[in-house]
C-alpha atoms as a PDB file:
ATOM      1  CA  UNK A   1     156.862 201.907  53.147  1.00  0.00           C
ATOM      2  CA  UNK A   2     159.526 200.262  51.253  1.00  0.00           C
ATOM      3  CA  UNK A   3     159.809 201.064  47.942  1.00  0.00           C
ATOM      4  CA  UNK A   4     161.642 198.185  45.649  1.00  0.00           C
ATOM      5  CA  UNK A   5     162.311 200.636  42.845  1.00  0.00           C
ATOM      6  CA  UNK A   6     164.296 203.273  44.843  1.00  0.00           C
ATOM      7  CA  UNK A   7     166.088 200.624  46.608  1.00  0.00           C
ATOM      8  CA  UNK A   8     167.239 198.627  43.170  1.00  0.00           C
ATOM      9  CA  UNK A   9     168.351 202.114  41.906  1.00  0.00           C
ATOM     10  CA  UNK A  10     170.463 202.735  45.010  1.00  0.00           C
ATOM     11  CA  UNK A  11     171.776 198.893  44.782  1.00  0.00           C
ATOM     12  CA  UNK A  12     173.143 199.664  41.632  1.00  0.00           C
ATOM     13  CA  UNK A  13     174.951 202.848  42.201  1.00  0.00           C
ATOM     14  CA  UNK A  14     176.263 200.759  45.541  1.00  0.00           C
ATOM     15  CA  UNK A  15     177.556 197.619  43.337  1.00  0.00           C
ATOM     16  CA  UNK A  16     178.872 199.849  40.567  1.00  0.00           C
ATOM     17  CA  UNK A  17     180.219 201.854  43.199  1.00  0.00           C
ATOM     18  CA  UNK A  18     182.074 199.346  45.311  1.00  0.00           C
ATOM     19  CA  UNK A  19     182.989 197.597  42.669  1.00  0.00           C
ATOM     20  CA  UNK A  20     185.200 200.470  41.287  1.00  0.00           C
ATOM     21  CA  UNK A  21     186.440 200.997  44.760  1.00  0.00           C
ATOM     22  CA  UNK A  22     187.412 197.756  44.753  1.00  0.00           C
ATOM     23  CA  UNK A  23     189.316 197.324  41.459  1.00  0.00           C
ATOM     24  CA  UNK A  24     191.004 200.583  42.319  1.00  0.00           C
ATOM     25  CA  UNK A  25     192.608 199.474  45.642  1.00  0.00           C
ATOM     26  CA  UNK A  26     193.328 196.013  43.997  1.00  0.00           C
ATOM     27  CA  UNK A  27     195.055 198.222  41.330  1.00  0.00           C
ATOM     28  CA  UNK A  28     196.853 200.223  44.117  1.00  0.00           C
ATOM     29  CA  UNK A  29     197.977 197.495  46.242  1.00  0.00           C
ATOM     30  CA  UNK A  30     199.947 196.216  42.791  1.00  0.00           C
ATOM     31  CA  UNK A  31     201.394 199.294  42.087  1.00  0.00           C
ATOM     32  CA  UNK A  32     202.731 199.758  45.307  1.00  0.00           C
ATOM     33  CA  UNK A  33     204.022 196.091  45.230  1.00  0.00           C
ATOM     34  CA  UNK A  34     205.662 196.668  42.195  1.00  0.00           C
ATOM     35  CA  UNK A  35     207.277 200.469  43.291  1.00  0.00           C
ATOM     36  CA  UNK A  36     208.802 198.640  46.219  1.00  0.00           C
ATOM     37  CA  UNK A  37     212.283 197.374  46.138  1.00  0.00           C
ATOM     38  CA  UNK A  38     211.205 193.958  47.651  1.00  0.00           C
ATOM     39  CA  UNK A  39     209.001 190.991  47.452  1.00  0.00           C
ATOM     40  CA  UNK A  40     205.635 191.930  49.631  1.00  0.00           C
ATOM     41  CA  UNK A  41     204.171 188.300  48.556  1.00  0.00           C
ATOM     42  CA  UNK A  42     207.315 186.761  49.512  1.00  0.00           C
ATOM     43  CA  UNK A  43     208.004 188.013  52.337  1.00  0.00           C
ATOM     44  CA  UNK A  44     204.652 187.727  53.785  1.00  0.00           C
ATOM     45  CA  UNK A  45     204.696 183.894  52.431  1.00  0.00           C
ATOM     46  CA  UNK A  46     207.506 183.786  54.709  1.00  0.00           C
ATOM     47  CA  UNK A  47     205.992 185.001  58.038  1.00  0.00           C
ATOM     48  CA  UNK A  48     207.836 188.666  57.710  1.00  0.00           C
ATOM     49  CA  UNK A  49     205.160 190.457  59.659  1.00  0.00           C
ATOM     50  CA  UNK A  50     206.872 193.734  58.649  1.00  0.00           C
ATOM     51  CA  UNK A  51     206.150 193.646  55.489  1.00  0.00           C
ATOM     52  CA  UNK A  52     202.463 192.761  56.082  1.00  0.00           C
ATOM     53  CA  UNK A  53     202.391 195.827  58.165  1.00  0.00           C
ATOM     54  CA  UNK A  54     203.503 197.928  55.905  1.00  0.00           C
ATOM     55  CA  UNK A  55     201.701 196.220  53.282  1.00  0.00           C
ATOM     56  CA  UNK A  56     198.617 196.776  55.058  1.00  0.00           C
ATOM     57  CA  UNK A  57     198.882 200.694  55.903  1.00  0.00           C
ATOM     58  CA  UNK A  58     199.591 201.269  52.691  1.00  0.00           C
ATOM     59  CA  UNK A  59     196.024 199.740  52.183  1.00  0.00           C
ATOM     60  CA  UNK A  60     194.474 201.370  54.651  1.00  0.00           C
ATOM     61  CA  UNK A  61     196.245 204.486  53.369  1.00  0.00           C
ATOM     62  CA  UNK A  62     194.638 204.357  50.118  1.00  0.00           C
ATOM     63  CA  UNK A  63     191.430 203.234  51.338  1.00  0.00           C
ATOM     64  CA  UNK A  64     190.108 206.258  53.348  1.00  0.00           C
ATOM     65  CA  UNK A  65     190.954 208.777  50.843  1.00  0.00           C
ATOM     66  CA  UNK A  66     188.745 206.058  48.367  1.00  0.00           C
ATOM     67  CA  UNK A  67     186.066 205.904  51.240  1.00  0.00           C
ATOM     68  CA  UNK A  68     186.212 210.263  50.850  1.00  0.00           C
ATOM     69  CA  UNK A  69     186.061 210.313  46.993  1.00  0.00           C
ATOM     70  CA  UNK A  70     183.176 207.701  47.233  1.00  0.00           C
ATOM     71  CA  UNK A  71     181.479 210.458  49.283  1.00  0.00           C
ATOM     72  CA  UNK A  72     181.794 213.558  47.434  1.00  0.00           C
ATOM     73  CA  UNK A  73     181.852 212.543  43.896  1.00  0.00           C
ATOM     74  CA  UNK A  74     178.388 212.465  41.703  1.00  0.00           C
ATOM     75  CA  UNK A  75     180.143 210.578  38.707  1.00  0.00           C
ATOM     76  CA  UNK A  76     182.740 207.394  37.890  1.00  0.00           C
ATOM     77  CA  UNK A  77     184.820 210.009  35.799  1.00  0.00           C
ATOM     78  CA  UNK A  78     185.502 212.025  38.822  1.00  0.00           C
ATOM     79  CA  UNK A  79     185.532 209.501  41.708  1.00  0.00           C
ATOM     80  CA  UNK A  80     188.495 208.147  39.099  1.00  0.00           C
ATOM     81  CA  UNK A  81     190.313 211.256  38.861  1.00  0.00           C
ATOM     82  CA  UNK A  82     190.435 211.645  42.449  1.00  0.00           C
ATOM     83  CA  UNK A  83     191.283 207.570  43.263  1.00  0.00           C
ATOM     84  CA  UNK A  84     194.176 207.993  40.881  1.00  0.00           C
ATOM     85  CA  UNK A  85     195.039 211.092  42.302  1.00  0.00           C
ATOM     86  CA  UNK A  86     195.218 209.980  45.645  1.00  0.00           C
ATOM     87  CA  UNK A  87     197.097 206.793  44.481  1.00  0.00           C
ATOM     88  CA  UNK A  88     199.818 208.572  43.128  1.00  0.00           C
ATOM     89  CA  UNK A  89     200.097 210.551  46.213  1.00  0.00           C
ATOM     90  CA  UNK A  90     200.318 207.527  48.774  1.00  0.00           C
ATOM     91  CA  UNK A  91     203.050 205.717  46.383  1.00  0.00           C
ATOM     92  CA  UNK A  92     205.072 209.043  46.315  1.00  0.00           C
ATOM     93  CA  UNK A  93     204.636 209.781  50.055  1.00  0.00           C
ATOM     94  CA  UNK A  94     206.154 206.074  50.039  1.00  0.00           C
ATOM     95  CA  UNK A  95     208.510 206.202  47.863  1.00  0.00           C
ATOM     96  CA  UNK A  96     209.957 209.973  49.930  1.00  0.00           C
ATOM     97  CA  UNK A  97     209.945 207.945  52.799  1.00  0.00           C
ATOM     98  CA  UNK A  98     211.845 204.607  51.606  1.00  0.00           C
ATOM     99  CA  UNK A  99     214.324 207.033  49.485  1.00  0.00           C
ATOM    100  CA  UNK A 100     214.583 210.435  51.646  1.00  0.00           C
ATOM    101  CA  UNK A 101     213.761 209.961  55.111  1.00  0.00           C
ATOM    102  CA  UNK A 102     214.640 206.500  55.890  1.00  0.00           C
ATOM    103  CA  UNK A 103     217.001 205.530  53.374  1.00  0.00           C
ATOM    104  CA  UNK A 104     217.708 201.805  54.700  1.00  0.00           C
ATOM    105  CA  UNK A 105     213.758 201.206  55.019  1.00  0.00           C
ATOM    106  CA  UNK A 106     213.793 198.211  52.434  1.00  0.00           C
ATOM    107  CA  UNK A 107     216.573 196.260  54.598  1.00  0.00           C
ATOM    108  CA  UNK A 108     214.504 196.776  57.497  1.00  0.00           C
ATOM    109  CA  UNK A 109     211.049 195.464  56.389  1.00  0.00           C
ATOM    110  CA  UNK A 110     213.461 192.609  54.601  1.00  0.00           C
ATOM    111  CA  UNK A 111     214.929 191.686  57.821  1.00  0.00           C
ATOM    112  CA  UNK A 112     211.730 191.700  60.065  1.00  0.00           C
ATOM    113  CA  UNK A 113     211.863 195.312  61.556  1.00  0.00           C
ATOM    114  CA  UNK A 114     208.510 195.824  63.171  1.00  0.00           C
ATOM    115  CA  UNK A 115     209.194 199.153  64.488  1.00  0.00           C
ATOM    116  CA  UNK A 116     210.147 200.560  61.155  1.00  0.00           C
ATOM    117  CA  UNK A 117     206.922 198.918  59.445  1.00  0.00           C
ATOM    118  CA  UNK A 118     204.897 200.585  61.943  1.00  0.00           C
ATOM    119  CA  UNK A 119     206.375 203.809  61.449  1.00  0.00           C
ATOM    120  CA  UNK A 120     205.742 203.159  57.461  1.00  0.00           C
ATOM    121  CA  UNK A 121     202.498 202.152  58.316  1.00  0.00           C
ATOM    122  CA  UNK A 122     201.046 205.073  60.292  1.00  0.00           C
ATOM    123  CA  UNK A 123     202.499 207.257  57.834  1.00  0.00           C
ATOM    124  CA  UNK A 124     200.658 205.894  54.851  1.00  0.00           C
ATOM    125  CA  UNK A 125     197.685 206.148  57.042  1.00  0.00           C
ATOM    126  CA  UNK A 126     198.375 209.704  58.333  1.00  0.00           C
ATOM    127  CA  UNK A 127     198.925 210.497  54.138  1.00  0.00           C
ATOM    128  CA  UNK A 128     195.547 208.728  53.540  1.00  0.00           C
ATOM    129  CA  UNK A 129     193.962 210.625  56.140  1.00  0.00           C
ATOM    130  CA  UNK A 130     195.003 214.088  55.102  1.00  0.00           C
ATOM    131  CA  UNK A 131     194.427 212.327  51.590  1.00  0.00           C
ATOM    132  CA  UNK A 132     190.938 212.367  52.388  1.00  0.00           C
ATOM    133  CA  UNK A 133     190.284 215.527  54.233  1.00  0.00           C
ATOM    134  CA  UNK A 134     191.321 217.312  51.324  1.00  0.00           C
ATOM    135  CA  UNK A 135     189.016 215.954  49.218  1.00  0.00           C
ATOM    136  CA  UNK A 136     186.329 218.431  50.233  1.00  0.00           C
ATOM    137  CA  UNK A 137     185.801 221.735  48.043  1.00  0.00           C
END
């Protein structure tokens, strides 16, 4: 039998829920616009699918590790700890790979290269990913 008062309680916790996961990867997806050394918006306004491709594994990146917190957390304080802590570690694994590893990335996501945005893609994913798995105790 379905039971309206159980379900309005769980609608709740899913809105309040969602929502926060929601502000917290719009907050993300503006700090790691703004850690970059170029335009995201721009360039994507200007058909640069690199930067969209980067631009969107660094979403996805910060999303599953969100998706895990949302999962094993029992309050807002501590699903926040965990989405900020797994924010700062996607915009440093980003910021190691535009400054350490591949020290030219900028130019290339400037100038179009899709092979390089891939390769910054799947490793924000494969961050977000281990991200997440380490979010169990």
């Amino acid at each position: 039998m379905f039971d309206v008062a159980y379900f309005v309680d769980g609608a709740v916790h899913f809105i309040v829920a969602f929502g926060l996961a929601c502000l917290f990867l719009t907050v993300f997806k503006w700090l790691y616009q703004v850690s970059t050394p170029y335009d995201e918006r721009a360039l994507i306004a200007a058909n640069n699918p690199a930067a969209a491709v980067a631009l969107g594994g660094a979403i996805i990146g910060f999303a599953l590790p969100l998706a895990s917190a949302l999962s094993v957390t029992v309050s807002v304080v501590e699903f926040t700890a965990w989405a900020l802590l797994a924010g700062v570690i996607q915009i440093v694994a980003a910021f190691i790979i535009r400054r350490v590893i591949v020290r030219d990335m900028a130019q290339r996501i400037e100038g179009g290269n899709i092979a390089s945005a891939i390769y910054s893609a799947a490793t924000s994913i494969g961050v977000g990913l281990l991200n997440a798995a380490s979010m169990t105790y």
